[in-house]
N, C-alpha and C. Protein backbone atom coordinates (compact mmCIF):
# COMPACT_ATOMS: atom_id res chain seq x y z
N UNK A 1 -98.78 -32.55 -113.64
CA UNK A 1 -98.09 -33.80 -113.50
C UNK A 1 -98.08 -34.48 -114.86
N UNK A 2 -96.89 -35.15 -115.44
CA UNK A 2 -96.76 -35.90 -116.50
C UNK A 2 -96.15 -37.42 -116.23
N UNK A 3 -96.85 -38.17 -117.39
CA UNK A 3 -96.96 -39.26 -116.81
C UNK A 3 -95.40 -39.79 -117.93
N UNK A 4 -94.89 -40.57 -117.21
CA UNK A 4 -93.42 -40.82 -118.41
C UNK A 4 -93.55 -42.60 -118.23
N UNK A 5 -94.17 -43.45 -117.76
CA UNK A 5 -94.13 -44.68 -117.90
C UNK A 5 -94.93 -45.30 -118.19
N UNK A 6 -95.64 -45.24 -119.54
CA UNK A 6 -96.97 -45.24 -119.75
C UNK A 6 -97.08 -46.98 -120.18
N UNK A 7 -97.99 -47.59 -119.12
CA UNK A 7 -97.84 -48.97 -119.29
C UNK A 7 -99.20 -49.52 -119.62
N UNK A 8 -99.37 -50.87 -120.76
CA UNK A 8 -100.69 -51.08 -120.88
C UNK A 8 -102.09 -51.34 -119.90
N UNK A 9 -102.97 -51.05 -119.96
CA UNK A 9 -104.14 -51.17 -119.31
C UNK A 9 -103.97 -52.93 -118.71
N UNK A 10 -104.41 -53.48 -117.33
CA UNK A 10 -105.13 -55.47 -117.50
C UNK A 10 -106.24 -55.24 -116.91
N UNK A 11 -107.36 -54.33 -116.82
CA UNK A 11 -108.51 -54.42 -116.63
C UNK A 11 -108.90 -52.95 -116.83
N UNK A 12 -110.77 -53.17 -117.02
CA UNK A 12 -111.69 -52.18 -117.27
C UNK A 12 -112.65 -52.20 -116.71
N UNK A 13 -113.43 -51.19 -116.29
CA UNK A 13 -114.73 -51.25 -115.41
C UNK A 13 -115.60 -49.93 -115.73
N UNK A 14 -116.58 -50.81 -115.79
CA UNK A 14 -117.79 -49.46 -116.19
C UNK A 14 -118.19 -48.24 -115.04
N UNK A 15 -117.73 -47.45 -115.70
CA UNK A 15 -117.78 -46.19 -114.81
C UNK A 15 -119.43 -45.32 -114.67
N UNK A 16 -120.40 -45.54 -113.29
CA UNK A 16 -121.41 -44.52 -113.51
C UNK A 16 -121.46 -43.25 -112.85
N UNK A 17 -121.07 -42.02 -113.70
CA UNK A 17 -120.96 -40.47 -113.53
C UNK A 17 -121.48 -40.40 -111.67
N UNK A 18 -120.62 -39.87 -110.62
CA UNK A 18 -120.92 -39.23 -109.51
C UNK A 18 -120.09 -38.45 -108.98
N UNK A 19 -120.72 -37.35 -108.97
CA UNK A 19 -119.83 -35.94 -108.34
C UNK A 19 -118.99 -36.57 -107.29
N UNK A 20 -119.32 -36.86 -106.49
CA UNK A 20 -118.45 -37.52 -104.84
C UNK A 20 -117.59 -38.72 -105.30
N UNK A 21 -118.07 -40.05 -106.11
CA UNK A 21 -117.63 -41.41 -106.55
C UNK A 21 -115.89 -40.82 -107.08
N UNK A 22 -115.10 -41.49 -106.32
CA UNK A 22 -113.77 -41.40 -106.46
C UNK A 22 -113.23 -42.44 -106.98
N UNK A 23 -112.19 -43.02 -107.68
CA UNK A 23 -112.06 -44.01 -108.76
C UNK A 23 -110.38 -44.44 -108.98
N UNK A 24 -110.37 -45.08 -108.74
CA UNK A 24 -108.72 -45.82 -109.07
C UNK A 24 -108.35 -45.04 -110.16
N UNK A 25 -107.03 -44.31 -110.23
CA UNK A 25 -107.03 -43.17 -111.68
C UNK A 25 -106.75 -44.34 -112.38
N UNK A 26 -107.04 -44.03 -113.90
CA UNK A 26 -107.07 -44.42 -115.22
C UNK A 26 -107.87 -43.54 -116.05
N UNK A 27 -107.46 -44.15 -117.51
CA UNK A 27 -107.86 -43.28 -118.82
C UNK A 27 -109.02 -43.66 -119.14
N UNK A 28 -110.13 -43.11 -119.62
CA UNK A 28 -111.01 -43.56 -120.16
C UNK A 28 -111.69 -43.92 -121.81
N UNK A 29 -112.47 -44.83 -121.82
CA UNK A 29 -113.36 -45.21 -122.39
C UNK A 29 -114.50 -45.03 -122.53
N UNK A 30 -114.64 -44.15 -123.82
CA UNK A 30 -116.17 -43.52 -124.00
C UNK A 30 -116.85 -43.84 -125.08
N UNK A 31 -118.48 -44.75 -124.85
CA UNK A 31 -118.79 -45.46 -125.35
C UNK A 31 -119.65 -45.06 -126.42
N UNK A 32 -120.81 -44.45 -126.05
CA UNK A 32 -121.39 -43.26 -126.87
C UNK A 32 -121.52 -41.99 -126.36
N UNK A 33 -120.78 -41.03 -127.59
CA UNK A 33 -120.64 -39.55 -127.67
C UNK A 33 -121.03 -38.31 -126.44
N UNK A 34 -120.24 -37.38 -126.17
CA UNK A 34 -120.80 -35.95 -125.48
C UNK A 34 -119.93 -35.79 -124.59
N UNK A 35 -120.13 -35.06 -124.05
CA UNK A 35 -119.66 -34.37 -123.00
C UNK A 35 -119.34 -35.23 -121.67
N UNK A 36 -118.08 -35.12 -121.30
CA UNK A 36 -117.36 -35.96 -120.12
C UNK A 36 -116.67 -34.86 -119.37
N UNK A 37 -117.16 -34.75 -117.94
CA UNK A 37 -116.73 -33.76 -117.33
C UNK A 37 -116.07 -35.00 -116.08
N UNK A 38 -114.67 -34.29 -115.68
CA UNK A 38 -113.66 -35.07 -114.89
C UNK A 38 -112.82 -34.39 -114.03
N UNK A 39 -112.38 -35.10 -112.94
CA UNK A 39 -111.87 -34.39 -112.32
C UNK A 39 -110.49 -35.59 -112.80
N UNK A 40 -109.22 -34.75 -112.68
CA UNK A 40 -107.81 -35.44 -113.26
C UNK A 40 -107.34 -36.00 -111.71
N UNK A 41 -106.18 -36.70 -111.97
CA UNK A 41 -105.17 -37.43 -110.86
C UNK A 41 -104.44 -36.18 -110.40
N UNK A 42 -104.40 -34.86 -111.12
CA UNK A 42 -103.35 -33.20 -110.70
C UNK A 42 -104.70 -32.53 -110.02
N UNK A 43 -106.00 -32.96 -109.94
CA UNK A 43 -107.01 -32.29 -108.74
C UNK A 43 -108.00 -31.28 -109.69
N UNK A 44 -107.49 -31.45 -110.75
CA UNK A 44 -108.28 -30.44 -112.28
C UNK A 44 -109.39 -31.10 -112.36
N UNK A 45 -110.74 -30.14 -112.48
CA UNK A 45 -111.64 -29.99 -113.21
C UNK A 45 -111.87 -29.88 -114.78
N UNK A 46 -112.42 -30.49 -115.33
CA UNK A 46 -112.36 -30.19 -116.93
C UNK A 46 -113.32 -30.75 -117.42
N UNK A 47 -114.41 -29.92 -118.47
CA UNK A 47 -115.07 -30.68 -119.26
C UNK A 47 -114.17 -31.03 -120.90
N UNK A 48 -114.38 -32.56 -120.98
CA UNK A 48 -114.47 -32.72 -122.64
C UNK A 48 -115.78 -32.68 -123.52
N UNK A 49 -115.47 -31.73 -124.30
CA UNK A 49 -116.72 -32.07 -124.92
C UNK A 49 -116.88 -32.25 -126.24
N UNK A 50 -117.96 -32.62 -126.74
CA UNK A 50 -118.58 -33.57 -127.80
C UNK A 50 -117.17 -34.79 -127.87
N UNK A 51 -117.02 -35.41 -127.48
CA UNK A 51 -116.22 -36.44 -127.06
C UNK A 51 -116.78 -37.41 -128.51
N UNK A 52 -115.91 -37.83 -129.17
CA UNK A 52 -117.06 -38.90 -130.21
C UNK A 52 -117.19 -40.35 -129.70
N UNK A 53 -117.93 -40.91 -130.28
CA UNK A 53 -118.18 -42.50 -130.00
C UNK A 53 -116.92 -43.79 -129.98
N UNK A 54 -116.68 -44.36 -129.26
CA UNK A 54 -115.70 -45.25 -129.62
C UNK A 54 -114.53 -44.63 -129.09
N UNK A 55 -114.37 -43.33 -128.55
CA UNK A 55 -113.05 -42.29 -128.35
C UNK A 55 -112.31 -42.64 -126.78
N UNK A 56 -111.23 -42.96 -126.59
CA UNK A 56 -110.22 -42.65 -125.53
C UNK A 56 -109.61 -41.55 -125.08
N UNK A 57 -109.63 -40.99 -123.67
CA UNK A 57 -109.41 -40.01 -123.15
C UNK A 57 -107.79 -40.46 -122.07
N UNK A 58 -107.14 -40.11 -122.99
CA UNK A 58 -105.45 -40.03 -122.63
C UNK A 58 -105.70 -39.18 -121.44
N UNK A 59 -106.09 -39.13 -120.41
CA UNK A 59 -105.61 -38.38 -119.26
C UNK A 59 -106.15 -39.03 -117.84
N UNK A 60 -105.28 -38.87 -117.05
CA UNK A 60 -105.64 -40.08 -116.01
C UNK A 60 -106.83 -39.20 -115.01
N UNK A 61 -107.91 -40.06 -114.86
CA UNK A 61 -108.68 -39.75 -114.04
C UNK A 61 -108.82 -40.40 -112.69
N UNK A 62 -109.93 -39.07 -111.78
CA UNK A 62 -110.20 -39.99 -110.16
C UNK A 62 -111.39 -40.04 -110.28
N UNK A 63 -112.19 -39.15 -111.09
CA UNK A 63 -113.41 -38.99 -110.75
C UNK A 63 -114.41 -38.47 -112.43
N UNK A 64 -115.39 -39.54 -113.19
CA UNK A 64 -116.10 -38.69 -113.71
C UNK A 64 -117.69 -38.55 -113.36
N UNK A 65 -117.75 -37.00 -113.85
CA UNK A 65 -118.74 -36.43 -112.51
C UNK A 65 -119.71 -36.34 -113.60
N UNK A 66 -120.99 -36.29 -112.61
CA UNK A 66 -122.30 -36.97 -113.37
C UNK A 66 -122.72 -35.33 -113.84
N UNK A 67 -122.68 -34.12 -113.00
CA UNK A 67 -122.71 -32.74 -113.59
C UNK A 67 -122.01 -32.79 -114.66
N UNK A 68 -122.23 -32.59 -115.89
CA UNK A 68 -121.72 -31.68 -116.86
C UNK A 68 -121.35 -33.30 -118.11
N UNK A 69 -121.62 -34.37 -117.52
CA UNK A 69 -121.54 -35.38 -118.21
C UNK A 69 -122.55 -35.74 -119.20
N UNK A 70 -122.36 -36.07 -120.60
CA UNK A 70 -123.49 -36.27 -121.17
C UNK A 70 -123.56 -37.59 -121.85
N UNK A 71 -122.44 -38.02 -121.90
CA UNK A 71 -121.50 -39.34 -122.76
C UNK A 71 -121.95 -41.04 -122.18
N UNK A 72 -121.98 -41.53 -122.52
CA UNK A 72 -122.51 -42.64 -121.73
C UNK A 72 -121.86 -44.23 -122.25
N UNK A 73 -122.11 -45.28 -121.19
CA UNK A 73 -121.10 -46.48 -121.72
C UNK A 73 -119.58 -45.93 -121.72
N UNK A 74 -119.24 -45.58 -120.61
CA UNK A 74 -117.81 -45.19 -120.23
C UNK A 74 -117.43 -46.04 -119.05
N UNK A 75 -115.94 -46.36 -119.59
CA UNK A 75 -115.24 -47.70 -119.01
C UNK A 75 -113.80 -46.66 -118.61
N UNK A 76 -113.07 -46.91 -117.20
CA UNK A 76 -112.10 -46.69 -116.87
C UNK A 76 -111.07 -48.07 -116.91
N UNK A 77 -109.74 -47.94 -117.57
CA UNK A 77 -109.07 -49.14 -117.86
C UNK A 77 -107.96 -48.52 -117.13
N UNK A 78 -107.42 -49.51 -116.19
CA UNK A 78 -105.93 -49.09 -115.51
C UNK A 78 -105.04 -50.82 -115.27
């Protein structure tokens, strides 16, 4: 799935890593560095990894899962 109406973020919320925890999709915000494992809004599994500090993750998420996560101070903005 591709997203073609890409409109700014009006809120953010601190996201804490749970396999099951399902999440209004949006892009994330990763606060300090590592590994961010996610499940996408297309039902994909994926780890990012070494993710750096301060970094945005252009891909819309439902879920980031506390397995395989290492990154921390991560904010979902939609």
């Amino acid at each position: 799935m591709s997203i073609t109406n890409l409109q700014i973020a009006d809120s953010a919320v601190a996201v804490t890593p749970g396999d099951s925890t399902e999440l209004s999709p949006g892009i994330l915000f990763v606060g300090v560095g590592g590994d961010v494992a996610v499940q996408t809004l297309a039902g994909e599994t994926v780890t990012f990894k070494n993710i750096a500090d301060g970094s945005y993750l252009y891909t819309m998420v439902v879920k980031v899962l506390s397995t395989g996560t290492t990154a921390t101070n991560i904010l979902i903005a939609r």
